[in-house]
N, C-alpha and C. Protein backbone atom coordinates (compact mmCIF):
# COMPACT_ATOMS: atom_id res chain seq x y z
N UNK A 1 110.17 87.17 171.32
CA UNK A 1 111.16 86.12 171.05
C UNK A 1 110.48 84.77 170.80
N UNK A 2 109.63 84.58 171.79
CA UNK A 2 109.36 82.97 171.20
C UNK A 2 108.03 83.32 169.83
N UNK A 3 107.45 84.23 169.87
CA UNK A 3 106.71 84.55 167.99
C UNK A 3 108.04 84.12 167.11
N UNK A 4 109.27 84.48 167.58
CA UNK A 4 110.08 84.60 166.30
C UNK A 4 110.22 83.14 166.45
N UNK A 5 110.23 82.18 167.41
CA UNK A 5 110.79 80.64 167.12
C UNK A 5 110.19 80.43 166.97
N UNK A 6 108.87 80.53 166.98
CA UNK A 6 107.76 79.82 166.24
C UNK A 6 107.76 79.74 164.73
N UNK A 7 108.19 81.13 164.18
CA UNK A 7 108.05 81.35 162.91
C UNK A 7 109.01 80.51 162.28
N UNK A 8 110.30 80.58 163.00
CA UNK A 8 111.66 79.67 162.74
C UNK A 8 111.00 78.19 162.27
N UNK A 9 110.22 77.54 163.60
CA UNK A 9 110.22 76.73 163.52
C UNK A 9 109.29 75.89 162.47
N UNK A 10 108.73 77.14 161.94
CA UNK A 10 107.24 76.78 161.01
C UNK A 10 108.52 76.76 159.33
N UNK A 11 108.79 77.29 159.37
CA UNK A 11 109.75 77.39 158.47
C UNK A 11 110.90 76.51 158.31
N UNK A 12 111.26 75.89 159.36
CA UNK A 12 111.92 74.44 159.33
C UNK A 12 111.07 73.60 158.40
N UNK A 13 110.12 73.16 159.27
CA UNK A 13 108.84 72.52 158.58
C UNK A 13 108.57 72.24 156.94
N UNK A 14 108.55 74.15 156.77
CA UNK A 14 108.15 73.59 155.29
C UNK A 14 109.05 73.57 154.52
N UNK A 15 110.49 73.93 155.03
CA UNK A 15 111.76 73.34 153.99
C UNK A 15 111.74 71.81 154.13
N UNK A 16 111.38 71.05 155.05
CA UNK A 16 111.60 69.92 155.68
C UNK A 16 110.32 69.23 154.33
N UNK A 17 109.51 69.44 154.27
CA UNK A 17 108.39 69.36 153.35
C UNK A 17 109.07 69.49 151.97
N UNK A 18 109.61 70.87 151.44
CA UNK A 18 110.18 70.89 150.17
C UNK A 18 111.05 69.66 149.61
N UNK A 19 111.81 69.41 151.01
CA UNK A 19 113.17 68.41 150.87
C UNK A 19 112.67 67.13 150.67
N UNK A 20 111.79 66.69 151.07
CA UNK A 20 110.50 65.83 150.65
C UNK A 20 110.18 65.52 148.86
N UNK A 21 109.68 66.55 149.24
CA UNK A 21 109.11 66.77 147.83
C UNK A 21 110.38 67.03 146.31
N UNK A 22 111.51 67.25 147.00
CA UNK A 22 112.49 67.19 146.09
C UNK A 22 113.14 65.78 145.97
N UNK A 23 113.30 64.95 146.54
CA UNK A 23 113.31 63.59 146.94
C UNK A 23 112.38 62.80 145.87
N UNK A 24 111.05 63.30 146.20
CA UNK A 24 110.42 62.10 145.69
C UNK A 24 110.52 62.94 143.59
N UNK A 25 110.89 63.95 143.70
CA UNK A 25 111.07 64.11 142.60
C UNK A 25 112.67 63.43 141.44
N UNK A 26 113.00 63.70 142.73
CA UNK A 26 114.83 62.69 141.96
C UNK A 26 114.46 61.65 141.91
N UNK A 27 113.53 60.83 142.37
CA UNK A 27 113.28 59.19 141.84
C UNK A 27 112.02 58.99 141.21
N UNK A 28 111.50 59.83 140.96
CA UNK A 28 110.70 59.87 139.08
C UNK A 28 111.73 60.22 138.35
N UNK A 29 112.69 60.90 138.47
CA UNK A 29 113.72 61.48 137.75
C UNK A 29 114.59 60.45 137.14
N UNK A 30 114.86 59.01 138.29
CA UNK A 30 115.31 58.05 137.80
C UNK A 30 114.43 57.21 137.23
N UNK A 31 113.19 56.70 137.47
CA UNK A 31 112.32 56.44 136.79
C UNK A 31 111.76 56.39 135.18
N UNK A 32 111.62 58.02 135.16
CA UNK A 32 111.74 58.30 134.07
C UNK A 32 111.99 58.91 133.10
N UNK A 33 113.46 59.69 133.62
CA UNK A 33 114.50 60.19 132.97
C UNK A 33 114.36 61.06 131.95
N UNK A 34 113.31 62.09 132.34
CA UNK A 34 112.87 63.39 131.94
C UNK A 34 113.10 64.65 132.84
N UNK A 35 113.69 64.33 133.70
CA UNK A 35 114.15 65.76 135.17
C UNK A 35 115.31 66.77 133.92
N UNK A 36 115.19 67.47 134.07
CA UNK A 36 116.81 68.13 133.52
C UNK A 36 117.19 68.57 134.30
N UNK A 37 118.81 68.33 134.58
CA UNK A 37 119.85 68.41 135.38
C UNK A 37 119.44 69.61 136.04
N UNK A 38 119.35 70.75 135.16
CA UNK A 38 119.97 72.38 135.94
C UNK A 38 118.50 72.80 136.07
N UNK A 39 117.15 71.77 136.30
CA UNK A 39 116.03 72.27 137.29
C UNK A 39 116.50 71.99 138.76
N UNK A 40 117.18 70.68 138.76
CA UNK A 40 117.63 70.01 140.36
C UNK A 40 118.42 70.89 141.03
N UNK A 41 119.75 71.79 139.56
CA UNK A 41 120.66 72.47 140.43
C UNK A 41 119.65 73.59 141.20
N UNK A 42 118.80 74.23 140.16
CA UNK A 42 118.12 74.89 140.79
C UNK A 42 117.19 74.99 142.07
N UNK A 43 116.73 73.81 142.08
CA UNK A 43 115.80 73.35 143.41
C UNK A 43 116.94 73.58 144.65
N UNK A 44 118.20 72.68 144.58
CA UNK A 44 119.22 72.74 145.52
C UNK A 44 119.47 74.00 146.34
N UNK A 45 119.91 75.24 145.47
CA UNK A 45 120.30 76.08 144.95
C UNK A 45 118.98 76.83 145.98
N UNK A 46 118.38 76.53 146.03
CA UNK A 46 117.47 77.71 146.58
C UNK A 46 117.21 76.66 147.88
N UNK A 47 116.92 75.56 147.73
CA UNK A 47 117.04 75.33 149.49
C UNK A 47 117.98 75.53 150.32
N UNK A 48 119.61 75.88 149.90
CA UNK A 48 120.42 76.34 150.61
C UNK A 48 120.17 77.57 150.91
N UNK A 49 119.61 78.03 150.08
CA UNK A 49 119.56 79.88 150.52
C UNK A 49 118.46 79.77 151.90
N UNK A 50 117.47 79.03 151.67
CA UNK A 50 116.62 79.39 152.62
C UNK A 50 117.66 79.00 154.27
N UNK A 51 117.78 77.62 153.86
CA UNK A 51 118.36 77.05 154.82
C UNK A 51 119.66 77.90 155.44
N UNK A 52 120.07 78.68 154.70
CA UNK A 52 121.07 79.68 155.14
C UNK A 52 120.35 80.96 155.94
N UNK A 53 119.31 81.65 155.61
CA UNK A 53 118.51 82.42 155.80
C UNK A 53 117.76 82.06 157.11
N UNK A 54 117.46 80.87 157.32
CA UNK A 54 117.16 80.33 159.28
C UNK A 54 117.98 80.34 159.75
N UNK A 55 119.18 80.05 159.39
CA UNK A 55 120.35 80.12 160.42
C UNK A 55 121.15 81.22 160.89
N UNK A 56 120.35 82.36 159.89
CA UNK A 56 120.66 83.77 160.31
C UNK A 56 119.80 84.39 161.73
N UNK A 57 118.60 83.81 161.01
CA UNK A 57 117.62 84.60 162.17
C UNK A 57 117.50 83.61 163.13
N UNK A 58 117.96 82.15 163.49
CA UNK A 58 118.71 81.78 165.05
C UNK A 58 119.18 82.41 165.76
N UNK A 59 120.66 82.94 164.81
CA UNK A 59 121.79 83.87 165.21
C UNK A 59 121.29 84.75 165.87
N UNK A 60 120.55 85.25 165.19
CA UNK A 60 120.24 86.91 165.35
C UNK A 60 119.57 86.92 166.61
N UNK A 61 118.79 85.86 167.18
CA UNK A 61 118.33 86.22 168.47
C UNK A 61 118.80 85.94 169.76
N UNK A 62 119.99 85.47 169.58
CA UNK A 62 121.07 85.81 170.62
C UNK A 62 121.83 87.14 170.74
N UNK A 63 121.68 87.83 169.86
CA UNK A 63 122.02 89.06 169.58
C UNK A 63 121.53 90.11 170.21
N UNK A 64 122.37 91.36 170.83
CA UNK A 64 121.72 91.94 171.50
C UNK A 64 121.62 93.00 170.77
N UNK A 65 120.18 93.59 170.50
CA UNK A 65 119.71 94.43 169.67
C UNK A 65 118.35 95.42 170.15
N UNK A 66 118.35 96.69 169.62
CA UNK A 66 117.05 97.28 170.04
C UNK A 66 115.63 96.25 169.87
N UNK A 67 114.78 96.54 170.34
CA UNK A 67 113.45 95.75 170.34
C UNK A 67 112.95 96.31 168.92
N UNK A 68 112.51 97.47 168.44
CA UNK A 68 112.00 97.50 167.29
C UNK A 68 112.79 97.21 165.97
N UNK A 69 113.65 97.74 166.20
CA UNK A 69 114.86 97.19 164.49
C UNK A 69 114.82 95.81 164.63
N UNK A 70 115.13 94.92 165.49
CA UNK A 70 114.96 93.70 165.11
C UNK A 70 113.86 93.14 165.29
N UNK A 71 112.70 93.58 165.35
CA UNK A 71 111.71 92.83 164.93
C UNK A 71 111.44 93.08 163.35
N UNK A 72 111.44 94.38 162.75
CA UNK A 72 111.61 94.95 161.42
C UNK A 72 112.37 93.86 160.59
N UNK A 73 113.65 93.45 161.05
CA UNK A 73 114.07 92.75 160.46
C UNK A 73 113.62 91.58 160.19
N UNK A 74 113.46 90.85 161.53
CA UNK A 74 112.90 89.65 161.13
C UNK A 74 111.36 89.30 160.60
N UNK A 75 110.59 90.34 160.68
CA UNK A 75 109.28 90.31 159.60
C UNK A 75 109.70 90.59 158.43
N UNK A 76 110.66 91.46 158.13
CA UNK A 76 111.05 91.44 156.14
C UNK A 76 111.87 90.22 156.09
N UNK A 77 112.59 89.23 156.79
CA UNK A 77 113.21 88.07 156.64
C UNK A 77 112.06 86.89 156.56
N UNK A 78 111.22 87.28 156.89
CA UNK A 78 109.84 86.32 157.36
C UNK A 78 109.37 86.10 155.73
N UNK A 79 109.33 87.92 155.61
CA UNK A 79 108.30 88.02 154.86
C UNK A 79 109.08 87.15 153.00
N UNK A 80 110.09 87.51 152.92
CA UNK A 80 110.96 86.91 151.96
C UNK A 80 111.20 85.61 151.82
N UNK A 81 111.20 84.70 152.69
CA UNK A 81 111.37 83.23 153.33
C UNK A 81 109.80 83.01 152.16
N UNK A 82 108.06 83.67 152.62
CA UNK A 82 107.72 82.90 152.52
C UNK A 82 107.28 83.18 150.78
N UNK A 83 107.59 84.11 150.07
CA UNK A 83 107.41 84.54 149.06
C UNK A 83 108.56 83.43 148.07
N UNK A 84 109.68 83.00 148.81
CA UNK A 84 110.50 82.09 147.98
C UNK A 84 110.04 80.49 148.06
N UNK A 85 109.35 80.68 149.40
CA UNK A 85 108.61 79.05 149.83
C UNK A 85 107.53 78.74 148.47
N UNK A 86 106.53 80.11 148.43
CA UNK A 86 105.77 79.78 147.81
C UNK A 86 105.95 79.46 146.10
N UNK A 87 106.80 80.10 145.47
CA UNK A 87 107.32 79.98 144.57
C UNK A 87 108.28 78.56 144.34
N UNK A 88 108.70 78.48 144.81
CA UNK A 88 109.21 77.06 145.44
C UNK A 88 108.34 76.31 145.04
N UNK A 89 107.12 76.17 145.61
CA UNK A 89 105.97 75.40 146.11
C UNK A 89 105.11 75.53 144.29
N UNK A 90 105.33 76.79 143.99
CA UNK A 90 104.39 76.67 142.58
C UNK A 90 105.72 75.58 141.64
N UNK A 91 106.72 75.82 141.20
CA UNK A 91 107.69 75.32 140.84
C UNK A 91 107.51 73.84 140.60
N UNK A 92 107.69 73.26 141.77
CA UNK A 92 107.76 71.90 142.65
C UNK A 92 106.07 71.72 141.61
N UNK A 93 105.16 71.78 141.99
CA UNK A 93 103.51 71.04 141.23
C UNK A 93 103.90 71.08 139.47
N UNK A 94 104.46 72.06 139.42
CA UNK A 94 104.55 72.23 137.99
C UNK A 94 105.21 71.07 136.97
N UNK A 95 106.41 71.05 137.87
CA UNK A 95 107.20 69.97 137.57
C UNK A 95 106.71 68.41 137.52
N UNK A 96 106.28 68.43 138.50
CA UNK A 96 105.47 67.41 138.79
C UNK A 96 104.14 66.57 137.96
N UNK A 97 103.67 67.84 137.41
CA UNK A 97 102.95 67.69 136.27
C UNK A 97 102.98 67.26 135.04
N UNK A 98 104.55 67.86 134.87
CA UNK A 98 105.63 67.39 134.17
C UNK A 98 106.11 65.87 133.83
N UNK A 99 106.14 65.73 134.85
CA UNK A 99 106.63 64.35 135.04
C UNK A 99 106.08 63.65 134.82
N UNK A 100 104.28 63.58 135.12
CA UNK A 100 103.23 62.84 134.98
C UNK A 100 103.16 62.80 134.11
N UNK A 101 103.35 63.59 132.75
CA UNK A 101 103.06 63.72 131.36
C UNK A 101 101.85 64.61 130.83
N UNK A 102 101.19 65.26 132.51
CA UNK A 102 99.86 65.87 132.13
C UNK A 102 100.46 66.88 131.45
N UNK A 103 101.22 67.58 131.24
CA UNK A 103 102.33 69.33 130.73
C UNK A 103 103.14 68.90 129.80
N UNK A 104 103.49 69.26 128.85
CA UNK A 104 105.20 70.07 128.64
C UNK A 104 105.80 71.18 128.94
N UNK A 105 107.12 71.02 129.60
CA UNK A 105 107.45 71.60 129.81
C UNK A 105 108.14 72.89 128.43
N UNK A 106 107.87 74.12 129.43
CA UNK A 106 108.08 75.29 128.12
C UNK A 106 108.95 76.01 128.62
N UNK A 107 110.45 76.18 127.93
CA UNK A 107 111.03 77.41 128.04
C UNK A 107 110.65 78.96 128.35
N UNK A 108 111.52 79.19 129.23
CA UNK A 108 110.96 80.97 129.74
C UNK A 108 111.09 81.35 128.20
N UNK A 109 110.71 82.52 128.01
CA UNK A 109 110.56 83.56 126.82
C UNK A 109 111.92 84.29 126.82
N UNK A 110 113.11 84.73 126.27
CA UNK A 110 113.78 85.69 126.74
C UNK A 110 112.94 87.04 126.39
N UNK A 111 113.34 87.51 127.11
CA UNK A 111 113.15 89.03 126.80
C UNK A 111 114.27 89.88 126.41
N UNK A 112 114.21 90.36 125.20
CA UNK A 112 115.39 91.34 124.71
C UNK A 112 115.10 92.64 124.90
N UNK A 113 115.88 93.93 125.06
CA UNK A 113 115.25 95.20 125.43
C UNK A 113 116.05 95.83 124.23
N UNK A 114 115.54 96.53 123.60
CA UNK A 114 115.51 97.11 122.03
C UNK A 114 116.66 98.10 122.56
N UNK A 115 117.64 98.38 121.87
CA UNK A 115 118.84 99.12 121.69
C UNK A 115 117.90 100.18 121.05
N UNK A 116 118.41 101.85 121.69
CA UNK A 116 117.72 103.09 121.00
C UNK A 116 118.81 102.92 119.61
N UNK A 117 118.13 103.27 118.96
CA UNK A 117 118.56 103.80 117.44
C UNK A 117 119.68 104.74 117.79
N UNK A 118 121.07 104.59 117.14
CA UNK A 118 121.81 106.17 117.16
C UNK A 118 121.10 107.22 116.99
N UNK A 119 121.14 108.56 117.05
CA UNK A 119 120.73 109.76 116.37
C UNK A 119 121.47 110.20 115.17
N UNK A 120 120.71 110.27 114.07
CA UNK A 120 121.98 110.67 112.92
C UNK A 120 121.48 111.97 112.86
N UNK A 121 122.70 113.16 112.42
CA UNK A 121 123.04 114.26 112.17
C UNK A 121 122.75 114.82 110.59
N UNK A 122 121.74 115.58 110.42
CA UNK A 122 120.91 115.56 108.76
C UNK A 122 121.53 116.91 109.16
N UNK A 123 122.31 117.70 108.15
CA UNK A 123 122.56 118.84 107.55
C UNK A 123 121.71 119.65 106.66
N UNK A 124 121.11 120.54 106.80
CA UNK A 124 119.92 121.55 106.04
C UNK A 124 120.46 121.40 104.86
N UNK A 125 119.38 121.57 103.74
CA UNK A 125 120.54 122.26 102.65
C UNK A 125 120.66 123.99 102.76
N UNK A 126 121.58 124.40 102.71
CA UNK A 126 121.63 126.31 102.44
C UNK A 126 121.03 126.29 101.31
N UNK A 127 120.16 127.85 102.06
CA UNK A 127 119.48 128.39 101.05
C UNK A 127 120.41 129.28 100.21
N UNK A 128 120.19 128.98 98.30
CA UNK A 128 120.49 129.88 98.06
C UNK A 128 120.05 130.88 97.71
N UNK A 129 120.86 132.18 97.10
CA UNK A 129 120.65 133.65 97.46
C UNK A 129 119.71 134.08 96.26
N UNK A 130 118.94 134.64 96.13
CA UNK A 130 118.22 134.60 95.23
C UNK A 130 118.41 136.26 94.53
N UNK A 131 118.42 136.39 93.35
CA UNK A 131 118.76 137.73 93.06
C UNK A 131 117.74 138.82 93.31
N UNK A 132 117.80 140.20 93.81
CA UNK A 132 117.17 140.78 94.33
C UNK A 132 115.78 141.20 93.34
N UNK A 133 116.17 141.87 91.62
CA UNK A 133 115.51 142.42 90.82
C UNK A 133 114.84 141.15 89.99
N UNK A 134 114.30 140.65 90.08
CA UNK A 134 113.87 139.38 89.24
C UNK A 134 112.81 139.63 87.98
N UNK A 135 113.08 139.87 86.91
CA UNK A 135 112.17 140.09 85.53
C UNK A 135 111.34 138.66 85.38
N UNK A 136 110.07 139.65 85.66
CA UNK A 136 109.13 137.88 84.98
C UNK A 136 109.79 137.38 83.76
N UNK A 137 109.20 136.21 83.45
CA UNK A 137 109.59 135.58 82.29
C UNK A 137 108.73 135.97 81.51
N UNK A 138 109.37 136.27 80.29
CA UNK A 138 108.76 136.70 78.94
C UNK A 138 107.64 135.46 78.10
N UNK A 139 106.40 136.20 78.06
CA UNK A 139 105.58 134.58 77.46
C UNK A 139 106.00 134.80 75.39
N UNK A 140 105.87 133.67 75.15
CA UNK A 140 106.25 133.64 73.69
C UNK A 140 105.46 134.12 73.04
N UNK A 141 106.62 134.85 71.49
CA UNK A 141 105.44 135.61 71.03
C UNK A 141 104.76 134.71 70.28
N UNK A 142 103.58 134.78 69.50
CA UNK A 142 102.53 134.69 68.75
C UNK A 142 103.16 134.58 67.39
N UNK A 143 103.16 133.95 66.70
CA UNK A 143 103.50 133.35 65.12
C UNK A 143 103.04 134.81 64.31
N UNK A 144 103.36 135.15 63.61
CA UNK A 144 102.67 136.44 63.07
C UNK A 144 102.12 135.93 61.54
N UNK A 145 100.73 136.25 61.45
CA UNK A 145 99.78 135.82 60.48
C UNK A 145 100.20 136.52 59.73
N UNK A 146 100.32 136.09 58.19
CA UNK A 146 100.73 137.13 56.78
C UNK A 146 99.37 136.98 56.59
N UNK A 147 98.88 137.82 55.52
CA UNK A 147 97.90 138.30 54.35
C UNK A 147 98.48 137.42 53.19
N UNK A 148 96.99 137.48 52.51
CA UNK A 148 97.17 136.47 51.56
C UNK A 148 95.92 137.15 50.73
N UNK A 149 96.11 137.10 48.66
CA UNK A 149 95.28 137.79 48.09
C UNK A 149 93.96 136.45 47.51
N UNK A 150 93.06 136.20 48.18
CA UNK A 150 92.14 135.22 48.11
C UNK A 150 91.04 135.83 47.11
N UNK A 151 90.47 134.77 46.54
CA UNK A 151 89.41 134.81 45.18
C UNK A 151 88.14 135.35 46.20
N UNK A 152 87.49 136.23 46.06
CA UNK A 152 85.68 135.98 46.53
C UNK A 152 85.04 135.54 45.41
N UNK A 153 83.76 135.08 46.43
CA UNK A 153 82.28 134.21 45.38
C UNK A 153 82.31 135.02 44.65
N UNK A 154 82.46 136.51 44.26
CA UNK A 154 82.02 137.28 42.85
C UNK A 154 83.25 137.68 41.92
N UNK A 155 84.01 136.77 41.96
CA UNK A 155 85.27 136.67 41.36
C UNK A 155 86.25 138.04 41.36
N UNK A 156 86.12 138.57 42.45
CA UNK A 156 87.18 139.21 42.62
C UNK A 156 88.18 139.19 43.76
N UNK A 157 89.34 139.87 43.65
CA UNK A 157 90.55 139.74 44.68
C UNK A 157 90.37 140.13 45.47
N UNK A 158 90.82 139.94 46.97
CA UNK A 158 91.16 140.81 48.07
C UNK A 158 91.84 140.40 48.67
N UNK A 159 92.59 141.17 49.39
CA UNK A 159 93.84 140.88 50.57
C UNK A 159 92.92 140.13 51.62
N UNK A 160 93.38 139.21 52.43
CA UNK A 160 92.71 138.38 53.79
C UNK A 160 93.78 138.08 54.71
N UNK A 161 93.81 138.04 56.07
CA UNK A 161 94.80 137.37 56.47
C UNK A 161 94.63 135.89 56.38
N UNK A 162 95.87 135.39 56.27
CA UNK A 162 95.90 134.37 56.42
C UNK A 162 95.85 133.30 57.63
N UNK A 163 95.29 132.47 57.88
CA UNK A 163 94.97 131.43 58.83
C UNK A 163 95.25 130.21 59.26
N UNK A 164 95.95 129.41 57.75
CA UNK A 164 96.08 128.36 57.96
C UNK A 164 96.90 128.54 56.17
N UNK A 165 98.07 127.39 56.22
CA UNK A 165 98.84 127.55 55.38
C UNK A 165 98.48 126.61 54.07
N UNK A 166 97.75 125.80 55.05
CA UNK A 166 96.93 124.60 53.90
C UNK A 166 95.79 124.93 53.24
N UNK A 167 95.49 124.52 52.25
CA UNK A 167 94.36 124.18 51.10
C UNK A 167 94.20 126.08 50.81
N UNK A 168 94.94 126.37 50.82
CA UNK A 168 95.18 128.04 50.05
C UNK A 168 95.48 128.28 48.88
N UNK A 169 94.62 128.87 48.05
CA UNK A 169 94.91 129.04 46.41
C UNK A 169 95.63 130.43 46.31
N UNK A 170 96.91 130.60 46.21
CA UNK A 170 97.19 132.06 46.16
C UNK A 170 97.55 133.18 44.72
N UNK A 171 96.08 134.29 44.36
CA UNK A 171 96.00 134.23 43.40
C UNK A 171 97.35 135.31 42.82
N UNK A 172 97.77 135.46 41.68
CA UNK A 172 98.67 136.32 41.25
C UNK A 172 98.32 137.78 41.03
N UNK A 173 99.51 138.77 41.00
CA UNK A 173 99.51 140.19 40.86
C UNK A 173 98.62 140.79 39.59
N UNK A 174 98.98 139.50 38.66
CA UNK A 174 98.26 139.89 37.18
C UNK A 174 96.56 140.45 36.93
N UNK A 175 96.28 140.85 35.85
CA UNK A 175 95.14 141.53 36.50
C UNK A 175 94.30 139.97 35.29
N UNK A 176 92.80 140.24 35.71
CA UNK A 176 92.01 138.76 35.25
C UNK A 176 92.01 138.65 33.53
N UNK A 177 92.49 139.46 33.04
CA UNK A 177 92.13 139.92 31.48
C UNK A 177 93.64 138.68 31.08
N UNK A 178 94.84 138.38 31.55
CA UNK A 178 95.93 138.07 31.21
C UNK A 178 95.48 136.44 31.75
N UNK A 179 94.79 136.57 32.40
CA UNK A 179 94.35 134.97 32.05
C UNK A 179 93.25 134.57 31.60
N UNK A 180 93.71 133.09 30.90
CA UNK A 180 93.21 132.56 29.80
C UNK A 180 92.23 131.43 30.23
N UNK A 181 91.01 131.16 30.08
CA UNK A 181 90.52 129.92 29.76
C UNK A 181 91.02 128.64 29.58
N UNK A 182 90.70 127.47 29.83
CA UNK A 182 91.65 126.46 29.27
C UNK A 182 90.79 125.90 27.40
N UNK A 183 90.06 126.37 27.51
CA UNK A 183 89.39 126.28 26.05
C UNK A 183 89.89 126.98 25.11
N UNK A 184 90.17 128.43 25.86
CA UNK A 184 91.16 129.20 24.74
C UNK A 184 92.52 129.06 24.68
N UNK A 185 93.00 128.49 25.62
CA UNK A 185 94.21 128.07 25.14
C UNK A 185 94.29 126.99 24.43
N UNK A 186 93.31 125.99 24.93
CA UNK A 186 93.55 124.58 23.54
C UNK A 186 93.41 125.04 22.52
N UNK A 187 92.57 126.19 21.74
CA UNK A 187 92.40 126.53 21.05
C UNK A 187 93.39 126.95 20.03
N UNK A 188 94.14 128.10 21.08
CA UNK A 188 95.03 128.81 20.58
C UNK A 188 96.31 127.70 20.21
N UNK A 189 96.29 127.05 20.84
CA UNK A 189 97.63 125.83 20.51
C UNK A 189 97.23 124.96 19.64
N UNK A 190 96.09 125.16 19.20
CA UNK A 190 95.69 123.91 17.99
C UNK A 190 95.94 125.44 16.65
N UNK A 191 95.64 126.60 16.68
CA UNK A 191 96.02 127.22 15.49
C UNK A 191 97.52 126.97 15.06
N UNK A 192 98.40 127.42 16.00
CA UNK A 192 99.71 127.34 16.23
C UNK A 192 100.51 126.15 15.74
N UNK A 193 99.60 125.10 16.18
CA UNK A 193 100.20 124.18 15.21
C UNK A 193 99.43 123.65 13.24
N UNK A 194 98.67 124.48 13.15
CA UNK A 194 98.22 124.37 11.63
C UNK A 194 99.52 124.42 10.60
N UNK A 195 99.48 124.26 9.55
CA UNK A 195 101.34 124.07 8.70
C UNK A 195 100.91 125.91 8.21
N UNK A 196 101.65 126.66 7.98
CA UNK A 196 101.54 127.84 7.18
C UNK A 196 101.69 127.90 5.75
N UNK A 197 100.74 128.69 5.42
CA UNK A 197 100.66 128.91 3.59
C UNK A 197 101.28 130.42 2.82
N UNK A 198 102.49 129.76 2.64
CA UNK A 198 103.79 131.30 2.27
C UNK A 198 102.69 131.49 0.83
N UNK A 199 102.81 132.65 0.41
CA UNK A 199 102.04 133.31 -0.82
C UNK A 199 103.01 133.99 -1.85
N UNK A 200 103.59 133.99 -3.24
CA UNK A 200 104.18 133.82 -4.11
C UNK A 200 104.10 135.45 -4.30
N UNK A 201 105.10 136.09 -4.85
CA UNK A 201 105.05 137.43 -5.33
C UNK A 201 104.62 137.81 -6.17
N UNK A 202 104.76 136.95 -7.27
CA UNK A 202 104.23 137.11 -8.17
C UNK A 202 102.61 136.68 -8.55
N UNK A 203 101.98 135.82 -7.80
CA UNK A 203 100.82 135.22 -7.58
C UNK A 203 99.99 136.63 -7.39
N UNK A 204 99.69 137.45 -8.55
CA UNK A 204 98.44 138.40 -7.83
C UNK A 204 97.52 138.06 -9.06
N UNK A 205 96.34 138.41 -7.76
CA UNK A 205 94.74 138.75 -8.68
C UNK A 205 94.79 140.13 -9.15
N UNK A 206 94.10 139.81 -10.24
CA UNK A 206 93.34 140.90 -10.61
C UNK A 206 91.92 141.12 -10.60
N UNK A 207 91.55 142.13 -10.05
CA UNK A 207 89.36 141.73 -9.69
C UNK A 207 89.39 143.46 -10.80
N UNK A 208 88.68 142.76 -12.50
CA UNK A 208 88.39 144.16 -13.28
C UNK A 208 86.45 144.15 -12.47
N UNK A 209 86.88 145.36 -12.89
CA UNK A 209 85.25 145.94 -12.43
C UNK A 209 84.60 145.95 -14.12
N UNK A 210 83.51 145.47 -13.83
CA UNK A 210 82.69 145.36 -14.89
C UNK A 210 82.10 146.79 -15.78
């Protein structure tokens, strides 16, 4: 019992200290009128809790209770008191720093926590049925080469296939005797046009033999 008023009383102390230190912070605040409102509510705001939180564990030791549960208790009440003191206590310098102009002050970060994605619902495509007997595909036919009756170096005919449809001389059925020279035909077309000499009926020789 008296460990626990001691602890009480150590803990008076350093709220008594905070309340201090919150004090001399509201008159830099008027000073120089950089405090924001809802840090003060906040400072307040948590010295009541503490200050509510000693006046529990007063209570509590008038209370008649087993010896070990309430000591349990009041070491996790201890232990919470000084984890908010100290935080408190980091808070309080920070600010302060603040004030001095050595800092700016920086907004917490929010933290957002990522919404899962819906699941969307993908439908297969069906397979379709494929016919049982399947005939390869037919490859295309081949152009079909004709024959063609081509000249040889020793001037005669012969059947050849043909290869290519261009620069092909294709010779005729006729046999080589029915064609003509082009000399004998100029020829023949220069007689053709000579004038003709009609001969008189009566116009005859006579050849006497000697």
């Amino acid at each position: 019992m008296a460990q626990n008023q001691r602890e009480i009383n150590r803990l008076k102390h350093i709220i008594e200290e905070k309340d201090r230190e919150i004090e001399m912070l509201r008159e830099n605040e008027d000073g120089s009128g950089r405090m924001d409102p809802g840090i003060r509510e906040d400072f307040a705001r948590r010295v009541d809790e503490l200050e509510e939180m000693i006046k529990k564990l007063a209570a509590s030791n008038n209370q008649v209770a087993p010896r070990d549960t309430r000591i349990n208790e009041l070491e996790g009440m201890v232990k919470g008191l000084t984890e908010e003191l100290l935080d408190l206590k980091a808070e309080v310098r920070k600010f302060g720093k603040v004030l001095e102009g050595k800092e700016e002050l920086k907004p917490k970060p929010e933290i957002r926590r990522a919404r899962p994605a819906p699941e969307k619902m993908v439908k297969r495509p069906e397979a379709s049925p494929q016919p049982a007997n399947k005939q390869p595909a037919r490859a295309p036919a081949e152009p079909e080469t004709g024959t063609a009756t081509i000249m040889q170096p020793d001037g005669t005919l012969a059947e050849e296939p043909r290869m290519n449809h261009d620069d092909l001389i294709v010779a005729g059925n006729r046999p080589a005797k029915m064609y003509q020279t082009k000399a004998n035909r100029e020829y023949r077309g220069k007689e053709e046009k000579k004038p003709l000499i009609y001969a008189d009926e009566d116009d005859t020789v006579e050849i006497k033999k000697k």
